[in-house]
Protein backbone atom coordinates (compact mmCIF):
# COMPACT_ATOMS: atom_id res chain seq x y z
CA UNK A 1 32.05 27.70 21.87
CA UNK A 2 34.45 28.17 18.73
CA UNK A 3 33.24 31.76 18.59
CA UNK A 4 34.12 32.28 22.34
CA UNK A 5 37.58 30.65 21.77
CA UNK A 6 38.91 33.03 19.52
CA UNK A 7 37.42 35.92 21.42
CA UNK A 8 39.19 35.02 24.39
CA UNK A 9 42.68 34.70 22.50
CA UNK A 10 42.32 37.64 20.13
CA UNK A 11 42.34 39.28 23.48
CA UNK A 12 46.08 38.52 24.19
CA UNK A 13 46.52 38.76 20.51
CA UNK A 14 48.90 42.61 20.05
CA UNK A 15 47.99 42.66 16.59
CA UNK A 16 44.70 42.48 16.38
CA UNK A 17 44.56 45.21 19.42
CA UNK A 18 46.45 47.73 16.77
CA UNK A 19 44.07 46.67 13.71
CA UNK A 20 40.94 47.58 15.89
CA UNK A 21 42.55 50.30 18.19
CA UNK A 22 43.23 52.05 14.47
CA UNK A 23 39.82 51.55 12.90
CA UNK A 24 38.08 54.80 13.12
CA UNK A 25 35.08 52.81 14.04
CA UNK A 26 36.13 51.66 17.37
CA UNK A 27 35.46 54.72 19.55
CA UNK A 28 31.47 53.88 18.19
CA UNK A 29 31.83 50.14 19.62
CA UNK A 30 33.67 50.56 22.50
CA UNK A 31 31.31 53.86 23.77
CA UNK A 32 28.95 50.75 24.44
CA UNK A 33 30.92 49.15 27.28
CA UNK A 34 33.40 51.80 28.53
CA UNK A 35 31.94 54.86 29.84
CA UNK A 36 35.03 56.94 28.75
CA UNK A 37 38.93 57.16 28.32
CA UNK A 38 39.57 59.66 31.16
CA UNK A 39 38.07 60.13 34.80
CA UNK A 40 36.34 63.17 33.01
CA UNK A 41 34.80 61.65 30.71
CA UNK A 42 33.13 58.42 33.05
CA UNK A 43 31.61 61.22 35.24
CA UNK A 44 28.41 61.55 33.31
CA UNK A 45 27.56 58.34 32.92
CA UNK A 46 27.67 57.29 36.50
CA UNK A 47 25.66 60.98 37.44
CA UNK A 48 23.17 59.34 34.91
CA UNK A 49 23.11 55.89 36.24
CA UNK A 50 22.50 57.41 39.51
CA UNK A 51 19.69 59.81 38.64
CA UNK A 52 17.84 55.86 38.11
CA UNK A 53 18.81 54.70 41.03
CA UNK A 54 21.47 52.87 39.98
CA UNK A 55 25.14 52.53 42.23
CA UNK A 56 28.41 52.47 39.86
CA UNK A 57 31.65 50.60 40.55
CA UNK A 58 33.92 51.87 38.62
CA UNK A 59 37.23 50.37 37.36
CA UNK A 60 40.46 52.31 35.40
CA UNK A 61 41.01 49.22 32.94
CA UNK A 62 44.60 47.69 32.75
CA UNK A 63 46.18 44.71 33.39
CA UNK A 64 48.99 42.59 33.38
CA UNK A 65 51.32 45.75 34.77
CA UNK A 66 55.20 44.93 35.06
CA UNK A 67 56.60 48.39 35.63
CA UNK A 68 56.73 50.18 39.28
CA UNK A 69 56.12 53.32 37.50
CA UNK A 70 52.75 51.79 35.60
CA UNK A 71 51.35 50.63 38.81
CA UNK A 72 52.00 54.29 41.02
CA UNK A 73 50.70 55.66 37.97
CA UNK A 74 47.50 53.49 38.52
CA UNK A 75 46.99 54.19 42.02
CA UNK A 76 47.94 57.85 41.45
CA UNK A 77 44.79 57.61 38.74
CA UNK A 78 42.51 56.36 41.58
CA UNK A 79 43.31 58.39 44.18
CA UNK A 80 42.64 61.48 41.75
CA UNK A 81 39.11 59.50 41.11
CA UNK A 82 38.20 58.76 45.10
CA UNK A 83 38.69 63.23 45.42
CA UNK A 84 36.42 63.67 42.27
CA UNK A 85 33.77 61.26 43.46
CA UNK A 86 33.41 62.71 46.93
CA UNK A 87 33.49 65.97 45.34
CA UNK A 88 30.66 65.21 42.98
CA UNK A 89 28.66 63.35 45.63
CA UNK A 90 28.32 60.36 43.37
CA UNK A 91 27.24 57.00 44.58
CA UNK A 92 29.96 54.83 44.17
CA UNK A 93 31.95 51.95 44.82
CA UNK A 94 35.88 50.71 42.93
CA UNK A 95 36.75 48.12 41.28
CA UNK A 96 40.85 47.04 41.37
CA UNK A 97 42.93 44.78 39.16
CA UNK A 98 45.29 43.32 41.19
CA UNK A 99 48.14 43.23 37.94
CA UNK A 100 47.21 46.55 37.26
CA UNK A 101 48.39 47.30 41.23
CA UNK A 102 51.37 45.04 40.66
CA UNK A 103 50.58 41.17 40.89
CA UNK A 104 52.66 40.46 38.18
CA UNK A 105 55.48 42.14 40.00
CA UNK A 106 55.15 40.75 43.68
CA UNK A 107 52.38 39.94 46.07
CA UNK A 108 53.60 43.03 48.29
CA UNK A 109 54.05 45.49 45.85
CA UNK A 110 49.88 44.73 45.21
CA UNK A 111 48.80 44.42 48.75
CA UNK A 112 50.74 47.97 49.69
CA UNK A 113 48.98 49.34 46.59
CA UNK A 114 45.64 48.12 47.28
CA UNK A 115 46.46 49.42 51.24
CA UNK A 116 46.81 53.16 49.76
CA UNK A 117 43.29 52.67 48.09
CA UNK A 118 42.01 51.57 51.06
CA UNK A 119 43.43 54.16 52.93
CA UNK A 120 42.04 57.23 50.57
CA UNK A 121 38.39 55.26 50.31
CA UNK A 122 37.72 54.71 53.92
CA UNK A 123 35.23 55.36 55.32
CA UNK A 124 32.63 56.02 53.16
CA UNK A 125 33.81 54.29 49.76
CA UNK A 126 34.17 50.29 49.22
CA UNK A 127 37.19 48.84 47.21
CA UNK A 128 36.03 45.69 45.18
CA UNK A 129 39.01 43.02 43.95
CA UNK A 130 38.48 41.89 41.00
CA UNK A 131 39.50 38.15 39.89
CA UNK A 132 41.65 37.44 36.79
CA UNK A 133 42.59 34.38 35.30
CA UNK A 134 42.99 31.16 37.41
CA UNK A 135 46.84 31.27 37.74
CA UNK A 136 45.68 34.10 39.98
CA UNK A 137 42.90 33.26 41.88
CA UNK A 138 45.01 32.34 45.22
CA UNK A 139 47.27 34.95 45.07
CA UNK A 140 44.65 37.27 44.99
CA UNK A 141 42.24 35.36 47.86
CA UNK A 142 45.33 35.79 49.85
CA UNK A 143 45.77 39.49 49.54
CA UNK A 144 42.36 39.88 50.48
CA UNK A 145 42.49 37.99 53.41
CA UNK A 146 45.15 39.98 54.76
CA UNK A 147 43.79 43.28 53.87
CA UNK A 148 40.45 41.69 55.07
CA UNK A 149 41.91 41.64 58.80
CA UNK A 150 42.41 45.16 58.63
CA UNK A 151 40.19 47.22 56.42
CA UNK A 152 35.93 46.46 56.65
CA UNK A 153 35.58 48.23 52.83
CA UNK A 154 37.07 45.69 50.64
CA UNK A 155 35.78 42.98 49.14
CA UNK A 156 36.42 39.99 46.30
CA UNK A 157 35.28 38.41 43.06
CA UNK A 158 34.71 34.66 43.31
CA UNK A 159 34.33 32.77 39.90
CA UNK A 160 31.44 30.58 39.68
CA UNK A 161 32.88 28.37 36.82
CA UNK A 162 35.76 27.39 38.87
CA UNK A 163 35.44 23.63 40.81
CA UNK A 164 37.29 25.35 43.83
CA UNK A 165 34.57 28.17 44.20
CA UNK A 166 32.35 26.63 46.72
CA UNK A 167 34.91 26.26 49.16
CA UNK A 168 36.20 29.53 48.46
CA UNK A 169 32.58 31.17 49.26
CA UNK A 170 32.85 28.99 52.71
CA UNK A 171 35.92 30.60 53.29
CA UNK A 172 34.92 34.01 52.71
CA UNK A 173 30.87 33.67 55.00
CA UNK A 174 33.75 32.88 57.50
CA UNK A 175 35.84 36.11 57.21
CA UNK A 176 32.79 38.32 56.76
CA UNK A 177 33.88 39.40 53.71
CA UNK A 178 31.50 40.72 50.89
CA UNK A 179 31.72 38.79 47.61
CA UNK A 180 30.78 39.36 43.85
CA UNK A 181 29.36 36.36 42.63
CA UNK A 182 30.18 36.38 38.40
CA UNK A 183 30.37 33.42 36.16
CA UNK A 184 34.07 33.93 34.64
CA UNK A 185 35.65 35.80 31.82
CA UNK A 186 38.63 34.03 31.30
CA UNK A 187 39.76 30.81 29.23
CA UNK A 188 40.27 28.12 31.67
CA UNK A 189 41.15 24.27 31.24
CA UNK A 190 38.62 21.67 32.14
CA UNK A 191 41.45 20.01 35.10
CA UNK A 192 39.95 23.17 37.18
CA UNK A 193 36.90 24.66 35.67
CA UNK A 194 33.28 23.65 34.11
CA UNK A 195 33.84 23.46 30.69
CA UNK A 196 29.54 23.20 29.98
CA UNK A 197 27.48 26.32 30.44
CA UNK A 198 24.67 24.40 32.23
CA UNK A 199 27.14 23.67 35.02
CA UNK A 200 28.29 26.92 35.40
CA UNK A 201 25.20 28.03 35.82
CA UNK A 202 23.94 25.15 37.89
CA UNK A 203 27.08 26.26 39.86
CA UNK A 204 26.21 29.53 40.07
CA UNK A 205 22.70 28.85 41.52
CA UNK A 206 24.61 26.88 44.26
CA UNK A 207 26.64 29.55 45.25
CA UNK A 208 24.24 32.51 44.93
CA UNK A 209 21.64 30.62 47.15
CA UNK A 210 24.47 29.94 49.53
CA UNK A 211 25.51 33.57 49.40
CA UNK A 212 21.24 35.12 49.95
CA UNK A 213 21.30 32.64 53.01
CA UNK A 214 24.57 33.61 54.78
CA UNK A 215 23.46 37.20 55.48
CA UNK A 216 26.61 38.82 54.25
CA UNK A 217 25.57 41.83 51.64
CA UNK A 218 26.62 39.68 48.24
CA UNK A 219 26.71 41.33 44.56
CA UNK A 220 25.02 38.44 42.32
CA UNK A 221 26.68 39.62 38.82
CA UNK A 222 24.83 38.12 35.70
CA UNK A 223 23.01 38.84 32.79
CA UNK A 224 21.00 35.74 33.05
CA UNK A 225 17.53 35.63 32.69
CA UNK A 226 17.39 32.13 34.11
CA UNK A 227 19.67 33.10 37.19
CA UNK A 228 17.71 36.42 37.83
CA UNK A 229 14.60 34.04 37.90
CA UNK A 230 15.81 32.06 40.28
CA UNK A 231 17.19 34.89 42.50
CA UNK A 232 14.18 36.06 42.91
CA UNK A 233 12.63 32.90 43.42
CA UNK A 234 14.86 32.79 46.30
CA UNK A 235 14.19 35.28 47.96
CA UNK A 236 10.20 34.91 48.07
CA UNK A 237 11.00 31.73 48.87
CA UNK A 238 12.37 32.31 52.03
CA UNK A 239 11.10 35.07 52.95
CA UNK A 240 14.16 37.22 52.33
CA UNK A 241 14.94 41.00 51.82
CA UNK A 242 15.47 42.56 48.50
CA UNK A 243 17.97 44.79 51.21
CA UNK A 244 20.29 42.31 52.00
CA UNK A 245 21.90 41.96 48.32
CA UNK A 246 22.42 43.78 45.09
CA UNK A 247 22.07 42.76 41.41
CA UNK A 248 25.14 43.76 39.33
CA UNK A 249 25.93 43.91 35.65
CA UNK A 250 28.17 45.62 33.21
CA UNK A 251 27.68 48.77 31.80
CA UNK A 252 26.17 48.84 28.51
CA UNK A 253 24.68 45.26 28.44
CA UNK A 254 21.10 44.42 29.30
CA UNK A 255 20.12 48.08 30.18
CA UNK A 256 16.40 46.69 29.55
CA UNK A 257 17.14 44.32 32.03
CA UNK A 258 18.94 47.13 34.55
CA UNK A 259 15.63 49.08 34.11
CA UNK A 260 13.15 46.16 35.18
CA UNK A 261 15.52 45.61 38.63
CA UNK A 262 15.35 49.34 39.41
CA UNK A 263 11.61 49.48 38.35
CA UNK A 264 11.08 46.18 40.76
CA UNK A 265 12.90 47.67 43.35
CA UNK A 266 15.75 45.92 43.62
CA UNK A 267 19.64 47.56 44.59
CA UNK A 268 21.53 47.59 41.38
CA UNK A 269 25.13 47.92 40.47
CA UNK A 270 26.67 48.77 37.55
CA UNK A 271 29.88 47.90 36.92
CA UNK A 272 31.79 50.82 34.78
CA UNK A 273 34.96 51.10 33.08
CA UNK A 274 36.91 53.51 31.95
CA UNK A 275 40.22 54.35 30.38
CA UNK A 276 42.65 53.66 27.29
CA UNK A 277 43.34 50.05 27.99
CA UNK A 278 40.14 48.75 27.18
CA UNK A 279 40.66 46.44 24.38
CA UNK A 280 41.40 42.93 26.20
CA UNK A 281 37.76 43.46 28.30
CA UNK A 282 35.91 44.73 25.20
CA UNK A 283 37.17 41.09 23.54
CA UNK A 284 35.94 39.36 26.75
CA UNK A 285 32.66 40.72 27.13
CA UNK A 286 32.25 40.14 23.08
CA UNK A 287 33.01 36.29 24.06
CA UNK A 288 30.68 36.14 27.10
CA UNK A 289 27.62 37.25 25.43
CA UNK A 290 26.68 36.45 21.56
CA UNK A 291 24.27 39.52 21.86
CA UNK A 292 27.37 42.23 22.52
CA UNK A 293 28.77 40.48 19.04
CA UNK A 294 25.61 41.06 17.12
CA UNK A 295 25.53 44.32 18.46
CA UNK A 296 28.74 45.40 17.42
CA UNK A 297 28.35 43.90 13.98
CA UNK A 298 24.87 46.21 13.57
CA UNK A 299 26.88 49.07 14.52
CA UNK A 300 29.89 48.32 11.88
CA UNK A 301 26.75 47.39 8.92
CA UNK A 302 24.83 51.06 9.91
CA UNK A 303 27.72 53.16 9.60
């Protein structure tokens, strides 16, 4: 838990961003997670994660955006990416901060941006919110539920460490709209979120079976062994389709485990970022997982 702590704030923390964004080491660490600084450079790795069968969702990384100018810039970025995926023919989805499109600015200024995504990626390419920190989590529900009256290709992240999830995954069987089931990323008081992992996951378990039964095409986004297990328990179960939901998880982290879903025949997503503002989610997905920490460490001992 201590170890997770001081992941999550050396995330916010400027200073150590310049001591590791200077280490000449770093492009070695963070080629792990981030399949490249530029829209150039992530095309490879999701042609490769396709050749296995694999779907990508890719995401330009940034967040917390409080200039106009940042946030065209961003949806300039992704407009450029929605013309090189159709060109390439790659099988896609996106993935969208909502303070890199402007949250932190006003609610419209993120709903108009996410609107021009939506706009460019219909109708063949589906536009995933993401979920930040809890200060966020309505703000962001609402957006969606607006857009969701509109546009069919959009989606949202619901957080399963968060008391007010369950009724949030109610809410959105109700609207039709497709969810990513994850545990959480973020550093969040016990007034509003499980602080032990066994409830998270008990949580999660909840919500995912919820999710299988509601026939709604959910993304159930873990690394868990146990979780997997019981997915899949689930299923057989009941006497459900392996068609009617997809297994997601982060690029770079259990690809053993990405190999024996494809292998059993399962849909798989891979969720793949890109760009130059990667260090706050290469802290967070060194906190989630004390694997991606040992890992990293091997990598700085081989040099």
């Amino acid at each position: 838990m201590f170890i997770r702590t001081l992941l999550l704030n050396l995330a916010a923390n400027k200073k150590a961003e310049r001591f590791v964004r200077s280490n000449r080491l770093s492009s070695r660490m963070i080629g792990r997670f981030v399949a490249g600084e530029t829209i150039e450079q992530a095309i490879a790795p999701v042609q490769a994660l396709n050749s296995l069968g694999a779907t990508a969702s890719l995401d330009l990384l940034g967040e917390s955006v409080t200039s106009v100018q940042d946030v065209e810039a961003t949806v300039q970025t992704y407009l450029t990416l929605i013309g090189i995926l159709r060109k390439n023919r790659l099988n896609t989805t996106l993935s969208v901060k909502p303070t890199a499109l402007g949250l932190d600015i006003s609610d419209a200024l993120c709903e108009q941006s996410i609107k021009q995504l939506l706009n460019a990626a219909r109708p063949d390419l589906f536009v995933q919110i993401d979920m930040e920190g809890s200060p966020y989590t309505q703000r962001t529900l609402d957006i969606f539920y607006s857009l969701r009256a509109e546009y069919e290709n959009v989606g949202a992240v619901i957080q399963a460490y968060l008391y007010r999830s369950e009724a949030d995954i109610e809410e959105m069987i109700k609207v039709g709209g497709r969810v990513r089931l994850c545990k959480g990323a973020y550093r969040e008081s016990a007034d509003i979120a499980y602080p032990h992992k066994s409830d998270v996951d008990a949580n999660y378990i909840r919500l995912m079976t919820r999710l299988l039964d509601s026939g709604i095409f959910p993304g159930i986004a873990t690394h868990d062994v146990k979780i997997l297990e019981a997915t899949k328990a689930h299923l057989s179960e009941n006497s459900l389709s392996k068609e009617r939901f997809e297994f997601q998880m982060l690029y770079g982290v259990r690809r053993d485990l990405q190999k024996q879903l494809l292998d059993e025949g399962y849909n798989l997503m891979v969720y793949t970022p890109f760009g130059t503002h990667w260090y706050p989610y290469f802290m967070r997905r060194l906190a989630e997982r004390p694997a991606n920490l040992i890992f990293v460490l091997k990598s700085l001992l081989h040099h």
